[in-house]
PDB file of N, CA and C in Angstrom:
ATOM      1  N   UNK A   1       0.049   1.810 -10.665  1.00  0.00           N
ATOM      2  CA  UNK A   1      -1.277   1.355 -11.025  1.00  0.00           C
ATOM      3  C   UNK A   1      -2.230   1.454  -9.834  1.00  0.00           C
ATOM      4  N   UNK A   2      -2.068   1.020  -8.448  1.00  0.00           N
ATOM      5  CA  UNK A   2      -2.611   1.041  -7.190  1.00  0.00           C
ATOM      6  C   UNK A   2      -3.173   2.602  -7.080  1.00  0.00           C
ATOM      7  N   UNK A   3      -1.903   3.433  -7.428  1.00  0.00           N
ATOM      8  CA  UNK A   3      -2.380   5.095  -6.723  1.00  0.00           C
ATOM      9  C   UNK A   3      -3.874   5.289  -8.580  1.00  0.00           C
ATOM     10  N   UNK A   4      -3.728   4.982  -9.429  1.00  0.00           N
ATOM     11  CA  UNK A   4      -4.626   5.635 -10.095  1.00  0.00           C
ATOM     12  C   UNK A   4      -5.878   4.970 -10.567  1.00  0.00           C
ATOM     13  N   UNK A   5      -5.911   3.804  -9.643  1.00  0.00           N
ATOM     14  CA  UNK A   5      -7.035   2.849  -9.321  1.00  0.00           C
ATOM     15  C   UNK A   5      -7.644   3.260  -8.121  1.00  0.00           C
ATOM     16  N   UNK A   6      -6.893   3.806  -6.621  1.00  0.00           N
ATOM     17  CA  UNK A   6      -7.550   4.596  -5.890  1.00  0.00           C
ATOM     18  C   UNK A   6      -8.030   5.827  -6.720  1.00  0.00           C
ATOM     19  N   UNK A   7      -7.122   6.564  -7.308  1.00  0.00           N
ATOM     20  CA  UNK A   7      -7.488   7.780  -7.840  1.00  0.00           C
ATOM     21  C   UNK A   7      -9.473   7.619  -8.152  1.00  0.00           C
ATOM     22  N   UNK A   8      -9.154   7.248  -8.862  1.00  0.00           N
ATOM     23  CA  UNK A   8     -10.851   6.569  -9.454  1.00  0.00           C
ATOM     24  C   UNK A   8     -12.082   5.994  -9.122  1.00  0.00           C
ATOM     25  N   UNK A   9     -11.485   5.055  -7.468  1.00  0.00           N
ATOM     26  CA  UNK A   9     -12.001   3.967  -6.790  1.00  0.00           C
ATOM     27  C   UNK A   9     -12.115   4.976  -5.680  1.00  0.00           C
ATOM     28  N   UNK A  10     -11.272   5.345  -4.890  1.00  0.00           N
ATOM     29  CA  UNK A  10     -11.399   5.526  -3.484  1.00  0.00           C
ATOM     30  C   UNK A  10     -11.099   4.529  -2.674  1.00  0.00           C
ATOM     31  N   UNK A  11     -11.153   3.221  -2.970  1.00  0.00           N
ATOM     32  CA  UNK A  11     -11.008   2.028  -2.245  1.00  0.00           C
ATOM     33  C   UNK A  11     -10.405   1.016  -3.063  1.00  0.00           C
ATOM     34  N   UNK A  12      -9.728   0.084  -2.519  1.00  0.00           N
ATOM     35  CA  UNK A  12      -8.777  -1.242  -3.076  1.00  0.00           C
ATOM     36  C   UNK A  12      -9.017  -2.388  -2.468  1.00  0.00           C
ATOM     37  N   UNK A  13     -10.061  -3.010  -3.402  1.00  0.00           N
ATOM     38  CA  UNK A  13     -10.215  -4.812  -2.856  1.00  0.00           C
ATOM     39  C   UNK A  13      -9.449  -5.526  -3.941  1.00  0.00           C
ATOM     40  N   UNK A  14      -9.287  -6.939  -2.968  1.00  0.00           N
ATOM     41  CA  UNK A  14      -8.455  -7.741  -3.755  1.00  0.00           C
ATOM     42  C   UNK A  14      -8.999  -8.468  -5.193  1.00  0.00           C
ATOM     43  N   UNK A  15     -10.504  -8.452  -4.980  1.00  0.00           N
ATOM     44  CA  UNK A  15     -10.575  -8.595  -6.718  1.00  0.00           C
ATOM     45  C   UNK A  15     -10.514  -7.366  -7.553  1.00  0.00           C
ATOM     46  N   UNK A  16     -10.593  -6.318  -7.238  1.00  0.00           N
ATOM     47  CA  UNK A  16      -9.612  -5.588  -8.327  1.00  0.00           C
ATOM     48  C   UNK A  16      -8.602  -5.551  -9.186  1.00  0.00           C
ATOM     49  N   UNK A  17      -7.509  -6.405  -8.720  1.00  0.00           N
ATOM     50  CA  UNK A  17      -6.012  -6.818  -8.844  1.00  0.00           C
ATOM     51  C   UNK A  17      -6.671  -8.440 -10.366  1.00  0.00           C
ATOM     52  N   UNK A  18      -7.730  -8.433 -10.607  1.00  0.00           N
ATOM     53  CA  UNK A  18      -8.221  -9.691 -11.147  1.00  0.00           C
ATOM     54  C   UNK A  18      -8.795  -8.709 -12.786  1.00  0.00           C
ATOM     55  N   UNK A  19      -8.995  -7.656 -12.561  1.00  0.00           N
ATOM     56  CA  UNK A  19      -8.791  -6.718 -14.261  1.00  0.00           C
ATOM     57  C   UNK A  19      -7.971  -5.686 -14.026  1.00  0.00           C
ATOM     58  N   UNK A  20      -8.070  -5.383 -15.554  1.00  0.00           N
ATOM     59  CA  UNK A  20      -6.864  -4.697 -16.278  1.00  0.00           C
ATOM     60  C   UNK A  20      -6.980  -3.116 -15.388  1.00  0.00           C
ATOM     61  N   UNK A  21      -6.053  -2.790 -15.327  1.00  0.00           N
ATOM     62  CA  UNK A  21      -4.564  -2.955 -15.991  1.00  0.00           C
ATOM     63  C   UNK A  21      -4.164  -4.103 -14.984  1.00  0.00           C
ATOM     64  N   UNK A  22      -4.391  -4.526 -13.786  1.00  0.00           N
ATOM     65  CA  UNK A  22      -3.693  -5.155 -13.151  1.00  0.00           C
ATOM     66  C   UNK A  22      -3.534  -7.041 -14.007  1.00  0.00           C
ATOM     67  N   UNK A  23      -4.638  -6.890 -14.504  1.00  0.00           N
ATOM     68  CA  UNK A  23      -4.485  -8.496 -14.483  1.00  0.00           C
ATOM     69  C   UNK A  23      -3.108  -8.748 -16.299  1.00  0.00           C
ATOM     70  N   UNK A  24      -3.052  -7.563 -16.413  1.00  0.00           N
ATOM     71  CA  UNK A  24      -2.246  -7.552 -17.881  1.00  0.00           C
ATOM     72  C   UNK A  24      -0.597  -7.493 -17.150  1.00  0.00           C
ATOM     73  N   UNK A  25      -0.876  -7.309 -15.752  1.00  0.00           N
ATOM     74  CA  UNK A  25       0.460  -7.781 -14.888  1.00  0.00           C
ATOM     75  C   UNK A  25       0.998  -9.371 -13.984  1.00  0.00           C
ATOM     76  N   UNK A  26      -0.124  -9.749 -14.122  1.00  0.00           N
ATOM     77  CA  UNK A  26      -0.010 -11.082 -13.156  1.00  0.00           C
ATOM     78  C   UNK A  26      -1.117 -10.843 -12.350  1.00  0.00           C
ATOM     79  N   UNK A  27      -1.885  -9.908 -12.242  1.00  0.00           N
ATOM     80  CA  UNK A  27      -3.301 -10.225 -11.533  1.00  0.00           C
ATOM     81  C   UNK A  27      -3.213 -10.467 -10.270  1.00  0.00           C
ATOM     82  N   UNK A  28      -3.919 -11.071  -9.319  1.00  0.00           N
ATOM     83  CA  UNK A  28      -3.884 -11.653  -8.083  1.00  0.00           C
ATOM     84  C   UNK A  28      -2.749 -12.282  -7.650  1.00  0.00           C
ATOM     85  N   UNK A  29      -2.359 -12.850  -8.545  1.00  0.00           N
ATOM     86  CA  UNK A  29      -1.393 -14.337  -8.195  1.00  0.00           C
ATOM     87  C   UNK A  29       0.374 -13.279  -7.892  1.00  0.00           C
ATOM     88  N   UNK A  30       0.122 -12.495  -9.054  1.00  0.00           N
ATOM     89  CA  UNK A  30       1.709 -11.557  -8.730  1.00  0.00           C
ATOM     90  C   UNK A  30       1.545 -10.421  -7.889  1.00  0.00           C
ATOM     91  N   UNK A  31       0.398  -9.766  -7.058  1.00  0.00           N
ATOM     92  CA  UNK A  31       0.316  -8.859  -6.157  1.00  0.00           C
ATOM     93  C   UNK A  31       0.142  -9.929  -4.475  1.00  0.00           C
ATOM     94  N   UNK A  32      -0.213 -11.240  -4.803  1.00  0.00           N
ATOM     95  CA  UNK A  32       0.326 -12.162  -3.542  1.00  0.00           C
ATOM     96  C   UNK A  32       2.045 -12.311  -3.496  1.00  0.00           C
ATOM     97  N   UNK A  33       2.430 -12.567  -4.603  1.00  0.00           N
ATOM     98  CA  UNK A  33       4.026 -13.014  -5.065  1.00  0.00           C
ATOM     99  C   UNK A  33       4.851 -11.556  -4.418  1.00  0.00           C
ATOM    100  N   UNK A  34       4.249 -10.374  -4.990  1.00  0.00           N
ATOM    101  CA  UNK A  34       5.049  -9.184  -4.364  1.00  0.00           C
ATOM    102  C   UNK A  34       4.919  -8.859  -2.781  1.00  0.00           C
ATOM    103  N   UNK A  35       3.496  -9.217  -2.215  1.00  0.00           N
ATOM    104  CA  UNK A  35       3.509  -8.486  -1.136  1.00  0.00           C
ATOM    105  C   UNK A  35       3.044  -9.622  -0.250  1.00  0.00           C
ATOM    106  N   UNK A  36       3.105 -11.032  -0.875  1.00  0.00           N
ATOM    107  CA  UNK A  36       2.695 -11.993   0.468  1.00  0.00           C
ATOM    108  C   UNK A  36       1.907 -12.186   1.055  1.00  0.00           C
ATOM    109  N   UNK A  37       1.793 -12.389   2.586  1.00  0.00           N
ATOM    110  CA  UNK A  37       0.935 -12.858   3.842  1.00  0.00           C
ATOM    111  C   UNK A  37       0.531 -11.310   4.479  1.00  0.00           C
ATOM    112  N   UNK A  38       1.428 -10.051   4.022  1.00  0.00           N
ATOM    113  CA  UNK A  38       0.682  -8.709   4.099  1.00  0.00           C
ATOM    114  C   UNK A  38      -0.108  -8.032   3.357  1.00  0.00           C
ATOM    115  N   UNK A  39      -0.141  -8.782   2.110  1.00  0.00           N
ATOM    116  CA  UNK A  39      -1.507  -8.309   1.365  1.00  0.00           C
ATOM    117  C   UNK A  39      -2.679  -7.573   1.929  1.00  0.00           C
ATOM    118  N   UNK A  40      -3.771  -8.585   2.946  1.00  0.00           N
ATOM    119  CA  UNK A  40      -4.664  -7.984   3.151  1.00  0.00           C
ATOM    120  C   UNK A  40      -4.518  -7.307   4.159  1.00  0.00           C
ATOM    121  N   UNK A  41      -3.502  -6.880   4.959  1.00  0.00           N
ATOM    122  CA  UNK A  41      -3.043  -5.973   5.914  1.00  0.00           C
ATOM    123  C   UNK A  41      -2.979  -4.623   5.423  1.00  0.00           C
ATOM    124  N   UNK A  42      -2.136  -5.103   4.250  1.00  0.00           N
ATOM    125  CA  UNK A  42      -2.092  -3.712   3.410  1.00  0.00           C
ATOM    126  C   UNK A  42      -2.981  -2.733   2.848  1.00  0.00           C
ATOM    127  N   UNK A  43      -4.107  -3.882   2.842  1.00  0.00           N
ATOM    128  CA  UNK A  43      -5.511  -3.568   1.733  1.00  0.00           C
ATOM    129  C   UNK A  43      -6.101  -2.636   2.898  1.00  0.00           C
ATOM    130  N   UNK A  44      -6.095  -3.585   3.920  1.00  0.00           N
ATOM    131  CA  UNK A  44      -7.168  -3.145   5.062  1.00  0.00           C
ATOM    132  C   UNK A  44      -6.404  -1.502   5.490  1.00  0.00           C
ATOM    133  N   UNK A  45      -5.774  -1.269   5.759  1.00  0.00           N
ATOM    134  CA  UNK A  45      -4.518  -0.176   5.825  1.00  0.00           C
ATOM    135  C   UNK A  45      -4.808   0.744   4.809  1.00  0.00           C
ATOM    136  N   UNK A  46      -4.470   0.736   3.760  1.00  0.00           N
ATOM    137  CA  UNK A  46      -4.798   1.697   2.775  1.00  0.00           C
ATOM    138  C   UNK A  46      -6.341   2.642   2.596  1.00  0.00           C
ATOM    139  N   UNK A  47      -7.090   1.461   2.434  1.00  0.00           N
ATOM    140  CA  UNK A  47      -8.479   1.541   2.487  1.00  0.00           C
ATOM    141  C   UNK A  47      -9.192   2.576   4.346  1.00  0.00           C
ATOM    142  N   UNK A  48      -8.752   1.675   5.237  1.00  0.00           N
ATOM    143  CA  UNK A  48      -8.436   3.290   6.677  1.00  0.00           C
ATOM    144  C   UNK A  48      -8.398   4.393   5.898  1.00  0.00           C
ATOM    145  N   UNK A  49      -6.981   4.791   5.729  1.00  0.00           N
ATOM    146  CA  UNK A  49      -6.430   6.150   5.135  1.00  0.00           C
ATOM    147  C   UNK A  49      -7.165   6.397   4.542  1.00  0.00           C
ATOM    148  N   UNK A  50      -7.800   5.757   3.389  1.00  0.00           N
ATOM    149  CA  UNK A  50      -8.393   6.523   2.283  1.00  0.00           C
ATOM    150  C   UNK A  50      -9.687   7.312   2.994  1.00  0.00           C
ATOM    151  N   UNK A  51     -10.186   6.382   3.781  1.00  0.00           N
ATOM    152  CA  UNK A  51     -11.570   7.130   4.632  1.00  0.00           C
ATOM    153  C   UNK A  51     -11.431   7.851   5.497  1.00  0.00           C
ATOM    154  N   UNK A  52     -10.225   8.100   5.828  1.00  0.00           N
ATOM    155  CA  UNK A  52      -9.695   9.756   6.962  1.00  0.00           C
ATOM    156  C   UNK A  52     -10.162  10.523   6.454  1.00  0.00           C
TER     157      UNK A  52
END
């Protein structure tokens, strides 16, 4: 879901993860549950790359 939300977006903020498709998964609350206290590490990280 992440790669075809960049696909579209170019970029990934954390209220994204708050509509569909994501929120028809657990939304915010289950992309903290999967990836924790690296969440916005990750965000910030991805979002770099994407602007290389």
């Amino acid at each position: 879901m992440i790669r075809d939300h960049v696909a579209a977006n170019l970029v990934v903020e954390p209220d994204d993860f708050e509509y569909a498709p994501f929120a028809q998964e657990g939304g915010l609350g289950k992309v903290h549950q999967v990836f924790g206290s690296e969440l916005n590490n990750l965000i910030e990280e991805l979002n770099r790359a994407l602007a290389a």
